[in-house]
PDB file of N, CA and C in Angstrom:
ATOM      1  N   UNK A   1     100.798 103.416 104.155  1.00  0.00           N
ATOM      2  CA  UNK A   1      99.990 104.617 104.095  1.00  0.00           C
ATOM      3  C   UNK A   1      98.904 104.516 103.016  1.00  0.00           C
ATOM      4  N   UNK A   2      99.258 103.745 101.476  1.00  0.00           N
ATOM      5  CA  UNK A   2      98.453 103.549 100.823  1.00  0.00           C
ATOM      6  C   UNK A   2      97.464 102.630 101.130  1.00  0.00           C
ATOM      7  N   UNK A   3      97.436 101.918 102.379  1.00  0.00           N
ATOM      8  CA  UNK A   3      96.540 101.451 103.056  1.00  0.00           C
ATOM      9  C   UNK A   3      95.282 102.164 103.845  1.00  0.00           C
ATOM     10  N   UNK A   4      95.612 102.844 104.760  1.00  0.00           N
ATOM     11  CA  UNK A   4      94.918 103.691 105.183  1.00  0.00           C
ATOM     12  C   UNK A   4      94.741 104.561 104.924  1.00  0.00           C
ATOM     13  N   UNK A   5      94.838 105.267 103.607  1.00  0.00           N
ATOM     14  CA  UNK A   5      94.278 106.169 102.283  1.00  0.00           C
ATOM     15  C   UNK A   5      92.897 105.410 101.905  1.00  0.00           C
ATOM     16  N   UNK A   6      93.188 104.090 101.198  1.00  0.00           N
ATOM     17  CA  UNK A   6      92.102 103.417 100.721  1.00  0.00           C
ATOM     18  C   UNK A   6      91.149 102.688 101.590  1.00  0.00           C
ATOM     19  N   UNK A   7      91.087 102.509 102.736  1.00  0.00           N
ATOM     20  CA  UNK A   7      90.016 102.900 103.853  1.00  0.00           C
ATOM     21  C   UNK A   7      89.523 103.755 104.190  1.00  0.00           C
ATOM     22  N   UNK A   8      90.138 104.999 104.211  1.00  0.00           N
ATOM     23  CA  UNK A   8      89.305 106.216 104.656  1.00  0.00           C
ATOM     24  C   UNK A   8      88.575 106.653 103.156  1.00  0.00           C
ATOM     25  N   UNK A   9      89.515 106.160 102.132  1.00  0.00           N
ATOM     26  CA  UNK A   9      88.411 106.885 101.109  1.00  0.00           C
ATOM     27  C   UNK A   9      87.458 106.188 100.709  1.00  0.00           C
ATOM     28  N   UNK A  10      87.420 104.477 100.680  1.00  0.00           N
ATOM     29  CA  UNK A  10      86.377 103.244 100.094  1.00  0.00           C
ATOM     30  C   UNK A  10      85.097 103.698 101.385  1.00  0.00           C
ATOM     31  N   UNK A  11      85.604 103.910 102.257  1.00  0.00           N
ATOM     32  CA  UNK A  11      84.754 104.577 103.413  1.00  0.00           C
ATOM     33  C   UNK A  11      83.530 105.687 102.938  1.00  0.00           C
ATOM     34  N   UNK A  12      84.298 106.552 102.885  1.00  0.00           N
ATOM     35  CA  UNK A  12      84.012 107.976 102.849  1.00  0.00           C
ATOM     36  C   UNK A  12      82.712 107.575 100.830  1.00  0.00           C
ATOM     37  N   UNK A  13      83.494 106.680 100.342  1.00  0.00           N
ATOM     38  CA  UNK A  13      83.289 106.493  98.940  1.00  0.00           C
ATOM     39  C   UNK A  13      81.978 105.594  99.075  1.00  0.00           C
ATOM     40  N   UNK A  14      81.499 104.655 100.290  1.00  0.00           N
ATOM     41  CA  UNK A  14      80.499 104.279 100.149  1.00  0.00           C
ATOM     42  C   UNK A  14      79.156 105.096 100.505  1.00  0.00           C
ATOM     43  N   UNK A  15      79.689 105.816 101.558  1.00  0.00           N
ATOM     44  CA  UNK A  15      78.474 106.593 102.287  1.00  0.00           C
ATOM     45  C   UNK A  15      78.237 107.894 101.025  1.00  0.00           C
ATOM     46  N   UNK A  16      78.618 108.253 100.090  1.00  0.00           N
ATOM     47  CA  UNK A  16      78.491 109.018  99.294  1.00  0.00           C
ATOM     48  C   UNK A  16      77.826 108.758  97.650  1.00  0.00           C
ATOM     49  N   UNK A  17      78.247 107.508  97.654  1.00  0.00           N
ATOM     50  CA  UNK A  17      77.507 106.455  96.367  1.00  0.00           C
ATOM     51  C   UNK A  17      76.464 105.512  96.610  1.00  0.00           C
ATOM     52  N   UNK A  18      76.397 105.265  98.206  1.00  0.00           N
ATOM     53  CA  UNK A  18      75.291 104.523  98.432  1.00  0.00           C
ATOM     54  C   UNK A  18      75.372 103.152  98.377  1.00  0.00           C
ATOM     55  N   UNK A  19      76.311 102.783  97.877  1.00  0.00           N
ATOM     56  CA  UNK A  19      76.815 101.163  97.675  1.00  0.00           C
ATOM     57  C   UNK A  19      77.924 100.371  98.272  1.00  0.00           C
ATOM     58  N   UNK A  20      77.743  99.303  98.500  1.00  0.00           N
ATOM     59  CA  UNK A  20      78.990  98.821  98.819  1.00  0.00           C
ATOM     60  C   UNK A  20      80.022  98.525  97.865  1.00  0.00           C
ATOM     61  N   UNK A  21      81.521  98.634  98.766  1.00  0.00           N
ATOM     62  CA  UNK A  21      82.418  98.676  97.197  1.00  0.00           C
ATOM     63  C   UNK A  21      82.338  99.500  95.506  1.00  0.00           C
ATOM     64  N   UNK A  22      82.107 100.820  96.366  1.00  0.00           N
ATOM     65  CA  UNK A  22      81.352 101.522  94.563  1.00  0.00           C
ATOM     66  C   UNK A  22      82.774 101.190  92.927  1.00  0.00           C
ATOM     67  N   UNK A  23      82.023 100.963  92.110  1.00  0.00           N
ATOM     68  CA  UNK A  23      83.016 100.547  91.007  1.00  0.00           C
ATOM     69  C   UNK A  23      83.750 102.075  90.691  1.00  0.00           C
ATOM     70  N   UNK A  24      83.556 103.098  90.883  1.00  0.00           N
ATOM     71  CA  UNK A  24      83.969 104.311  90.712  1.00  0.00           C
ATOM     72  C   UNK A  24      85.600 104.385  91.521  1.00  0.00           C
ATOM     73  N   UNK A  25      85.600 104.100  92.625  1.00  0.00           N
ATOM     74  CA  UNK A  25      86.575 104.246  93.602  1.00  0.00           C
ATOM     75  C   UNK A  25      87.478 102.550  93.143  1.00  0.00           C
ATOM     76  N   UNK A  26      88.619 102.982  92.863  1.00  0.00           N
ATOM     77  CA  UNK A  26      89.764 101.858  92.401  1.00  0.00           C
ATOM     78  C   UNK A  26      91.079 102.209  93.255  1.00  0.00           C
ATOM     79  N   UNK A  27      90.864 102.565  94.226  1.00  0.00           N
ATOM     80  CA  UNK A  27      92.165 102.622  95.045  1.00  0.00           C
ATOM     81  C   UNK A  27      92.553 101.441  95.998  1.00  0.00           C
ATOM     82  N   UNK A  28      91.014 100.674  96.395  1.00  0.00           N
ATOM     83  CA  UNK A  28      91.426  99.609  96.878  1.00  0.00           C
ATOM     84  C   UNK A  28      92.200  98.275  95.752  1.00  0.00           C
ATOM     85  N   UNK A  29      91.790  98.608  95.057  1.00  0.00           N
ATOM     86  CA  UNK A  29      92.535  97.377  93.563  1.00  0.00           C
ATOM     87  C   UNK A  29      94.013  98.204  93.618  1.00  0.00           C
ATOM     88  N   UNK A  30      94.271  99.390  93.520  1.00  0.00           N
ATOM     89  CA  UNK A  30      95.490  99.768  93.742  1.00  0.00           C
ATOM     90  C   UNK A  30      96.380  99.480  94.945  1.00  0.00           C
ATOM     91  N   UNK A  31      96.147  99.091  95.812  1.00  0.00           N
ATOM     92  CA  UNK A  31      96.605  98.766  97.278  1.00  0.00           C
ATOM     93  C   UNK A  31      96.937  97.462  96.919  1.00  0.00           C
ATOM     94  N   UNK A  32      95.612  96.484  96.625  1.00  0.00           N
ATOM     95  CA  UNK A  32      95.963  95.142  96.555  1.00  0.00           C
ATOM     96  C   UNK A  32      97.072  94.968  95.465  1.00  0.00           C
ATOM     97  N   UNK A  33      96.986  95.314  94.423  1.00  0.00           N
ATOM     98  CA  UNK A  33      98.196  95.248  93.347  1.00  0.00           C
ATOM     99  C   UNK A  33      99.944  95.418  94.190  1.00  0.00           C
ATOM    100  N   UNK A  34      99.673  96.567  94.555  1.00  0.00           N
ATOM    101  CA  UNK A  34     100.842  96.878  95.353  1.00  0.00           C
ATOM    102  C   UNK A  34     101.308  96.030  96.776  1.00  0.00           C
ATOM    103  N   UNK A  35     100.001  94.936  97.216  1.00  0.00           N
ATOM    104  CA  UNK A  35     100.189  93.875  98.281  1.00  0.00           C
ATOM    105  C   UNK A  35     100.537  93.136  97.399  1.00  0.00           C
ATOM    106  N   UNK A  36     100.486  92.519  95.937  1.00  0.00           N
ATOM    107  CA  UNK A  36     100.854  91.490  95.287  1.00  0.00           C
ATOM    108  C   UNK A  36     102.276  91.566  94.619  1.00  0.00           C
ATOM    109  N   UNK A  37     102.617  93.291  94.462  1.00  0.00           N
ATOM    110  CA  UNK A  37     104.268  93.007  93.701  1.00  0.00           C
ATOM    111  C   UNK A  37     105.059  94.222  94.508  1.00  0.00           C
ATOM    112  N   UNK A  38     104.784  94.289  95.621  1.00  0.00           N
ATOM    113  CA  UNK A  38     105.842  95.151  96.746  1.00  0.00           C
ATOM    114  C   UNK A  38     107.205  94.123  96.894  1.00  0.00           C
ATOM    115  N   UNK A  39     107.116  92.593  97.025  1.00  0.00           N
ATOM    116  CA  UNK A  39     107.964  91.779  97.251  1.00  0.00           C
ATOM    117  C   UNK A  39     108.816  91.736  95.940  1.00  0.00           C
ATOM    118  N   UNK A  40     108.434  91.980  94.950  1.00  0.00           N
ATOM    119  CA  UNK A  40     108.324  91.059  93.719  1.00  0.00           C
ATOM    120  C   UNK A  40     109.810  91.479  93.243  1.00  0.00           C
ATOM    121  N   UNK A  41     110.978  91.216  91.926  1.00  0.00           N
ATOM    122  CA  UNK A  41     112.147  91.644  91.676  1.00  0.00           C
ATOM    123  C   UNK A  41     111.050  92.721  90.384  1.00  0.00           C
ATOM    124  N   UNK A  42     111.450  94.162  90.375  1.00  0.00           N
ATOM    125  CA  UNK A  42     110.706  94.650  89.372  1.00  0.00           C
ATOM    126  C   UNK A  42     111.256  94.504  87.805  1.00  0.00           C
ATOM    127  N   UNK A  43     110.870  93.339  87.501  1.00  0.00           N
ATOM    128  CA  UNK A  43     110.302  92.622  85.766  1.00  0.00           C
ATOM    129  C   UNK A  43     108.945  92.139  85.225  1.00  0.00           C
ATOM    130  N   UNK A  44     109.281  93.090  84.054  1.00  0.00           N
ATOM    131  CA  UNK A  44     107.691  92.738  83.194  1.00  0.00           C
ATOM    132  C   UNK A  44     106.705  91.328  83.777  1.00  0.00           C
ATOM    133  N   UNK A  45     107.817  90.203  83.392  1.00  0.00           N
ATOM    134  CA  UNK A  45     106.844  89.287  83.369  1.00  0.00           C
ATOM    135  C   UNK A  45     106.494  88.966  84.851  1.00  0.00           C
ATOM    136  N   UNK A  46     106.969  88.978  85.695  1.00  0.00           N
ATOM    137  CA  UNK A  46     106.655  89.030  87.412  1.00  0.00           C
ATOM    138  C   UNK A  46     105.328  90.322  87.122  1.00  0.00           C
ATOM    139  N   UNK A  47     104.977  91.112  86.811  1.00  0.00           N
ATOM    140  CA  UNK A  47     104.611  92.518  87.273  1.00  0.00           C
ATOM    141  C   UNK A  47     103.141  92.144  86.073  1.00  0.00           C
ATOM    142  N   UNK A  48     103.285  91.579  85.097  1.00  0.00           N
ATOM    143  CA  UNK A  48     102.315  90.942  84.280  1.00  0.00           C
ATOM    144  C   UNK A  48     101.417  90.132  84.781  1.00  0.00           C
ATOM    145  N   UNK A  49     102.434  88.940  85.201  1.00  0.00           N
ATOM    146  CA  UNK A  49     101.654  87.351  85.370  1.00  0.00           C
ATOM    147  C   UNK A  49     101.001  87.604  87.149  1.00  0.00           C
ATOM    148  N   UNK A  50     101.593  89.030  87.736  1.00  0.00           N
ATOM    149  CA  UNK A  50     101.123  89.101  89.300  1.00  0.00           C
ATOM    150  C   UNK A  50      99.915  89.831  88.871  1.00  0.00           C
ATOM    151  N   UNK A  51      99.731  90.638  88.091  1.00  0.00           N
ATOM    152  CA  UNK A  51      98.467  91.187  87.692  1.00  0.00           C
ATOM    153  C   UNK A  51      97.303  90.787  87.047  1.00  0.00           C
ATOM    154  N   UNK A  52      97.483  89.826  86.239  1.00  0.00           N
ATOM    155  CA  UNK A  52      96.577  88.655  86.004  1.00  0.00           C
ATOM    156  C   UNK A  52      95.946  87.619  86.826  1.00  0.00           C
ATOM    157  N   UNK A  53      97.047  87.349  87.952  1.00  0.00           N
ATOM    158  CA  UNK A  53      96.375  86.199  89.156  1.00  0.00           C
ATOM    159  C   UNK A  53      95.886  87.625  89.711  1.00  0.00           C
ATOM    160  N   UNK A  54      96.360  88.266  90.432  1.00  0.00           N
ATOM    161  CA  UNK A  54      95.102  89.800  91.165  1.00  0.00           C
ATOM    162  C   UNK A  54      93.972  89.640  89.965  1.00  0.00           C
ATOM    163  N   UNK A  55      94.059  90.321  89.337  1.00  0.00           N
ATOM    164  CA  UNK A  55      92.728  90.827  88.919  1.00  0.00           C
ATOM    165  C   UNK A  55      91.502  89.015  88.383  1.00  0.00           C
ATOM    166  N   UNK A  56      92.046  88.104  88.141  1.00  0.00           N
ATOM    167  CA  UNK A  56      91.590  86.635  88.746  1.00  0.00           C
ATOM    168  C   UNK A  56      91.133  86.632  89.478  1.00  0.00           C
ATOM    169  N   UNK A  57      91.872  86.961  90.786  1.00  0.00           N
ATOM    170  CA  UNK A  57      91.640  86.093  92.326  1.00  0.00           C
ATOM    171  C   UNK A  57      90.383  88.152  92.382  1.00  0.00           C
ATOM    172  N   UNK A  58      90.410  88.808  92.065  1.00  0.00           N
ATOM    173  CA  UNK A  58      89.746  89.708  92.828  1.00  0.00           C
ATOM    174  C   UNK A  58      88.413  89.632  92.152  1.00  0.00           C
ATOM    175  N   UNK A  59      88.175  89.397  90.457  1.00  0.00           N
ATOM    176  CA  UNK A  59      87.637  89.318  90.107  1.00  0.00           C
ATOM    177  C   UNK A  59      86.076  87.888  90.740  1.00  0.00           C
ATOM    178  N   UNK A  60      86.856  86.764  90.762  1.00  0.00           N
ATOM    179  CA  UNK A  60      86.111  85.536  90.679  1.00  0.00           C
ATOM    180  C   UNK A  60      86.075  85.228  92.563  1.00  0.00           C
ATOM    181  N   UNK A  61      86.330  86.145  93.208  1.00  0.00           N
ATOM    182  CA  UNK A  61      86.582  85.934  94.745  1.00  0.00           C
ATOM    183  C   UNK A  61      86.702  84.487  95.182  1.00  0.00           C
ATOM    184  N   UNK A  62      87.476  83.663  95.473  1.00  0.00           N
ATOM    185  CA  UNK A  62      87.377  82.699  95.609  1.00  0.00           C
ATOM    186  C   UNK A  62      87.409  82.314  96.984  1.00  0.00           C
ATOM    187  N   UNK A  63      87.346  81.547  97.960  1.00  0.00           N
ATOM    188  CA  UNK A  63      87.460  81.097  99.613  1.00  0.00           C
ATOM    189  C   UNK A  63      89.442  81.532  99.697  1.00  0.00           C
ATOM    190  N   UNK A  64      89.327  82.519 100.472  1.00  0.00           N
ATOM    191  CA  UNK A  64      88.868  83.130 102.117  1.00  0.00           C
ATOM    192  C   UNK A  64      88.443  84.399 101.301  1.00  0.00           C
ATOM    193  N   UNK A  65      89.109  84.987  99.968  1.00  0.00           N
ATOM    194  CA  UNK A  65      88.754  86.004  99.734  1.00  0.00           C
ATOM    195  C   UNK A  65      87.056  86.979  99.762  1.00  0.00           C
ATOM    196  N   UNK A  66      85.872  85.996  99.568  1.00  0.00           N
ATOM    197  CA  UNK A  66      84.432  86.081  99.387  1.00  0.00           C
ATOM    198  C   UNK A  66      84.409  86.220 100.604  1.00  0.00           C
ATOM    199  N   UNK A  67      84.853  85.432 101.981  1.00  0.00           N
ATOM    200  CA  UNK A  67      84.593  85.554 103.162  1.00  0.00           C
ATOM    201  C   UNK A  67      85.023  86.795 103.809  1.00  0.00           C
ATOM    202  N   UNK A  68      86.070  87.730 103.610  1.00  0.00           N
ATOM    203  CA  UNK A  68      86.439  88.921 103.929  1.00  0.00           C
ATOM    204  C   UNK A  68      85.892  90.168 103.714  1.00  0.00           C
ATOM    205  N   UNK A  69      85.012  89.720 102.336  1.00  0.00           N
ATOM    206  CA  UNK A  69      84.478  90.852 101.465  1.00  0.00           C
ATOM    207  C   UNK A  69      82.968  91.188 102.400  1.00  0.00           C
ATOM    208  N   UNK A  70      82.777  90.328 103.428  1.00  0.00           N
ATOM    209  CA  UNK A  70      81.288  90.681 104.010  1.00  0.00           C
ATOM    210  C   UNK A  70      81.265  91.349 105.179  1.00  0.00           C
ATOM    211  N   UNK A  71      82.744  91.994 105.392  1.00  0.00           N
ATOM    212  CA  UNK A  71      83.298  92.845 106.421  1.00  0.00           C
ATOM    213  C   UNK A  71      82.284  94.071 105.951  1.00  0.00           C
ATOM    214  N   UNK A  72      82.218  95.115 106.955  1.00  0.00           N
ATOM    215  CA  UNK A  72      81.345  96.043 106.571  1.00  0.00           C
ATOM    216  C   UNK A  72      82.602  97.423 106.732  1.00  0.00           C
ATOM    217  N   UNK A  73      81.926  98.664 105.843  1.00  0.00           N
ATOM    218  CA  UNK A  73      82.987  99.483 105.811  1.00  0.00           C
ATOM    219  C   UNK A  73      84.423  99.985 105.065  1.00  0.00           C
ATOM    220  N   UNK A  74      85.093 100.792 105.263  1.00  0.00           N
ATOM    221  CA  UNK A  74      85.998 101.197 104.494  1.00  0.00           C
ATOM    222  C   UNK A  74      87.272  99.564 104.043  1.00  0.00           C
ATOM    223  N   UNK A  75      87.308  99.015 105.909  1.00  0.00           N
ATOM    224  CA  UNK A  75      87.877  97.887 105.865  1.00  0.00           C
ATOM    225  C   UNK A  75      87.656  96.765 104.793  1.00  0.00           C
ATOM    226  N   UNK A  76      86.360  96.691 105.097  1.00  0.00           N
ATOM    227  CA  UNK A  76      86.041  95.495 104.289  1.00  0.00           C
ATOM    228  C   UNK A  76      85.939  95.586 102.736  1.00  0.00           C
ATOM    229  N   UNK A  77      85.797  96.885 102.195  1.00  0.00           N
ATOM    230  CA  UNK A  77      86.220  97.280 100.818  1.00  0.00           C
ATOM    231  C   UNK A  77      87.493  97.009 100.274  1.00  0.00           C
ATOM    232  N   UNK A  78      88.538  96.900 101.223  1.00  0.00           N
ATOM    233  CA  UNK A  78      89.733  97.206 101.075  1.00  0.00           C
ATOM    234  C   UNK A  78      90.655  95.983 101.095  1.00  0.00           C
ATOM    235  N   UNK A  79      89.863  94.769 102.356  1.00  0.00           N
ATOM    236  CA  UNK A  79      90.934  94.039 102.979  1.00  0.00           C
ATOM    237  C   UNK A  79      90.625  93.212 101.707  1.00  0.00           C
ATOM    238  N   UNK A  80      89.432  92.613 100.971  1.00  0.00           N
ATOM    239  CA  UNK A  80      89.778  91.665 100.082  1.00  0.00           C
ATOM    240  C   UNK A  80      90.660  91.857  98.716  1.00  0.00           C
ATOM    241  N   UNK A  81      91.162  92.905  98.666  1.00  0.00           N
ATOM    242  CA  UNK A  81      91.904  93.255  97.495  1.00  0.00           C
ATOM    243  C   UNK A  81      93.302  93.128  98.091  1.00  0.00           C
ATOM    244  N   UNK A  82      93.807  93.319  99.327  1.00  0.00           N
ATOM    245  CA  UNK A  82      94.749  93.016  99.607  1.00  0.00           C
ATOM    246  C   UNK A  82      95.068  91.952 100.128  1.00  0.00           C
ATOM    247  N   UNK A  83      94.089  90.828 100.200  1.00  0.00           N
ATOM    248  CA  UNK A  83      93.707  89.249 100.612  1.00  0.00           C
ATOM    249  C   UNK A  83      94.108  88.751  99.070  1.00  0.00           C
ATOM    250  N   UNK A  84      93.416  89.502  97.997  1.00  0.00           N
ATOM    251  CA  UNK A  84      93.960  88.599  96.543  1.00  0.00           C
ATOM    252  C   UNK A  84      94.937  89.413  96.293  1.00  0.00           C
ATOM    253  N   UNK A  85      95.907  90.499  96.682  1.00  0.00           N
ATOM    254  CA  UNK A  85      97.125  90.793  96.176  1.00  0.00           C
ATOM    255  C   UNK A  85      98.478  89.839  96.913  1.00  0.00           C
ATOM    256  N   UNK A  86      98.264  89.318  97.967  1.00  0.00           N
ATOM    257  CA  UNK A  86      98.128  88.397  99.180  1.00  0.00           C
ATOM    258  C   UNK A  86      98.462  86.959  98.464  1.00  0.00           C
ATOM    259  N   UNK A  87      97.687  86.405  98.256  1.00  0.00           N
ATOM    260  CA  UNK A  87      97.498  85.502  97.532  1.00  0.00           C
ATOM    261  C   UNK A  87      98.131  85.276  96.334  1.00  0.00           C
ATOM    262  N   UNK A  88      97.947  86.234  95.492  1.00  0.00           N
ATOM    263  CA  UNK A  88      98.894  86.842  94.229  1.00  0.00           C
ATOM    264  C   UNK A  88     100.038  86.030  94.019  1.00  0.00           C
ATOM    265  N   UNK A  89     100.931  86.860  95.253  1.00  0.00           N
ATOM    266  CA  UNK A  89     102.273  87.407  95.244  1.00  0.00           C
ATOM    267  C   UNK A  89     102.343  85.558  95.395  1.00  0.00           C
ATOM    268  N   UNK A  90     102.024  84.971  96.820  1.00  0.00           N
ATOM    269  CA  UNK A  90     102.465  83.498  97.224  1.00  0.00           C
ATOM    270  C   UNK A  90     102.041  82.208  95.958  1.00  0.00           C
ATOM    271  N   UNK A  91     101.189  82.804  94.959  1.00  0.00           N
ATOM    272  CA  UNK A  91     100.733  81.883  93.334  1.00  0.00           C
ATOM    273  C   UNK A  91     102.089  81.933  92.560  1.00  0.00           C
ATOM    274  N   UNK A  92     102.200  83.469  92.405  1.00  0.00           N
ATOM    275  CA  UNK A  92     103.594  83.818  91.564  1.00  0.00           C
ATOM    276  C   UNK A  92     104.837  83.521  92.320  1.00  0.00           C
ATOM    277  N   UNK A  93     105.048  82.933  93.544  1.00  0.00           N
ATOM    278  CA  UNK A  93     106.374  82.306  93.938  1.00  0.00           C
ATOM    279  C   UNK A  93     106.280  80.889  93.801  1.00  0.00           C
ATOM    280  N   UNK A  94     105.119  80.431  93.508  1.00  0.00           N
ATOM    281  CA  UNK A  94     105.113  79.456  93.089  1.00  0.00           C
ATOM    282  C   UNK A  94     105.754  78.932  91.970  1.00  0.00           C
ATOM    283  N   UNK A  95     104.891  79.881  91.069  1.00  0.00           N
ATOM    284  CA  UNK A  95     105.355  79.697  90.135  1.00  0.00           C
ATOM    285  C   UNK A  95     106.419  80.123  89.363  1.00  0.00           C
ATOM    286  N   UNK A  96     106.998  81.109  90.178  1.00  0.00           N
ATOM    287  CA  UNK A  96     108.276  81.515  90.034  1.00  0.00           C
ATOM    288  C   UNK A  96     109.416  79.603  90.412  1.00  0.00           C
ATOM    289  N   UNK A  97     108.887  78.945  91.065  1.00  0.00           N
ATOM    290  CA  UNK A  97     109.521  77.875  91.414  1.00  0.00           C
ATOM    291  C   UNK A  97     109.916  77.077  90.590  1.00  0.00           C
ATOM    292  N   UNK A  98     108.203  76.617  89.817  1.00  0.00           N
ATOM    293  CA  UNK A  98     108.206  75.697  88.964  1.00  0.00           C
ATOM    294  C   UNK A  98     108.614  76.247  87.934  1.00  0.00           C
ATOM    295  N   UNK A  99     108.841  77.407  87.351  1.00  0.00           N
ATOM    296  CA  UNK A  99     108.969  77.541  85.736  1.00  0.00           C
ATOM    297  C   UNK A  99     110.244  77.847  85.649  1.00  0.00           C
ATOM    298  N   UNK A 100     110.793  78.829  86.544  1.00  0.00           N
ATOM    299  CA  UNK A 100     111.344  79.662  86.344  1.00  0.00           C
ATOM    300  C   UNK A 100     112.755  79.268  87.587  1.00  0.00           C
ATOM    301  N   UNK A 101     113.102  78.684  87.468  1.00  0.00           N
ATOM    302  CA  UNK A 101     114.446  77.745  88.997  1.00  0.00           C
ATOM    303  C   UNK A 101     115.234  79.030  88.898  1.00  0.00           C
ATOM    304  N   UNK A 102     116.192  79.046  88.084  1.00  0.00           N
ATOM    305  CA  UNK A 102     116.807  80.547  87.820  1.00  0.00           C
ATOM    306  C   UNK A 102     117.097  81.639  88.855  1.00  0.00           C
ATOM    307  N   UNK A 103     115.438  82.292  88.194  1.00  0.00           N
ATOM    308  CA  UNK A 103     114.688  83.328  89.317  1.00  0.00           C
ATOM    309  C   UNK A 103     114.536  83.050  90.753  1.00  0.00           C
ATOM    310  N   UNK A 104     114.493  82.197  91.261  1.00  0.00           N
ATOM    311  CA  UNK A 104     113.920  81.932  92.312  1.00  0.00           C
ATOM    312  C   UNK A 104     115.164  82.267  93.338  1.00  0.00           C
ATOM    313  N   UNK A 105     116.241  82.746  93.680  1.00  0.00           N
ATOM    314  CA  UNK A 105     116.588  82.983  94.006  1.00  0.00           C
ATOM    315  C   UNK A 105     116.961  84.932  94.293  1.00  0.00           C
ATOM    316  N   UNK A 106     116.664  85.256  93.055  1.00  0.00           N
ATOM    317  CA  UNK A 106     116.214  86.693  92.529  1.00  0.00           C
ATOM    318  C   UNK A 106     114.957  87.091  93.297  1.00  0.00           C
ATOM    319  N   UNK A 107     113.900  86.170  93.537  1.00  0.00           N
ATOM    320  CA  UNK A 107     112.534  86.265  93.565  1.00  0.00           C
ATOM    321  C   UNK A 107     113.046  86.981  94.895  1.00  0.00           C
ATOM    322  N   UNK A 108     113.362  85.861  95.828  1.00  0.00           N
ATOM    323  CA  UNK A 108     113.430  86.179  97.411  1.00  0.00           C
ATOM    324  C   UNK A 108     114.780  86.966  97.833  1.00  0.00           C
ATOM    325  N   UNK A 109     115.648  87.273  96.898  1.00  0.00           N
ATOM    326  CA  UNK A 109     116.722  87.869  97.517  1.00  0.00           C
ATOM    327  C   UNK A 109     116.334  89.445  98.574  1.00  0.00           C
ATOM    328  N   UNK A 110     114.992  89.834  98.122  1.00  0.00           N
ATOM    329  CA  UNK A 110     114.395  90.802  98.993  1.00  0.00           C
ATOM    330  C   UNK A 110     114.427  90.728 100.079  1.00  0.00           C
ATOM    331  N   UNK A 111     114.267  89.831 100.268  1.00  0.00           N
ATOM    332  CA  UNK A 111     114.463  90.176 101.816  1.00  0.00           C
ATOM    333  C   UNK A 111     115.581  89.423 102.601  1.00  0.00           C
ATOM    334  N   UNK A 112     116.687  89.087 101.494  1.00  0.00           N
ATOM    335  CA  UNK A 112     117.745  88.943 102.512  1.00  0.00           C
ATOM    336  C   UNK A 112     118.482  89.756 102.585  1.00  0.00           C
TER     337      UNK A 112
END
C-alpha cells in the first residue's frame, strides 16, 4: 500500500512543483528503504549498513537503477528507489555472508 501511496503522491507531487522527482516529496525514499529492510532480521547494524547501501545506490544511481529513473510519472519517481532498496537488501545478504556466517541463517529464516 505504501507503494501505491507513493505513486499517487510523487504523481500528484510533480504536476504541482513542476519538476521531476521534486526533492520536497520523500515518500518514494521511504518505500525504497522499506523495499531494502522488509526482509531484513530487525537489528541496528542490518537496518544501518541497509541504509547506507540505499541512500548510495539512490544517491549515485548506478546501471539498471539510472535506466528506470527515465520512466515518466508517479511510477518512475518511485520505481528507482525501490530498484536501490532492491538492490540494497541482495548487497546486505551478501554481506551478511561474508562477514557475518553466524547471521546468515537469521538473515533468511524469514521466510522459512
Amino acid at each position: 500500500s505504501i507503494i501505491c501511496l507513493s505513486i499517487a503522491v510523487s504523481e500528484y507531487a510533480e504536476k504541482i512543483f513542476g519538476e521531476k522527482d521534486p526533492k520536497q516529496i520523500v515518500i518514494d525514499e521511504v518505500a525504497g528503504m522499506l523495499a531494502c529492510c522488509v526482509f531484513m532480521p530487525f537489528k541496528w547494524r542490518y537496518i544501518a549498513i541497509g541504509f547506507i547501501l540505499f541512500r548510495l545506490l539512490d544517491i549515485l544511481k548506478p546501471f539498471p537503477i539510472n535506466m528506470v529513473e527515465t520512466l515518466r510519472g508517479g511510477l518512475g519517481i518511485v520505481i528507482d528507489d525501490l530498484l536501490a532498496g532492491a538492490i540494497s537488501y541482495a548487497l546486505m545478504f551478501v554481506l551478511v555472508f561474508f562477514l557475518w556466517h553466524g547471521d546468515l541463517e537469521e538473515f533468511y529464516s524469514f521466510f522459512l
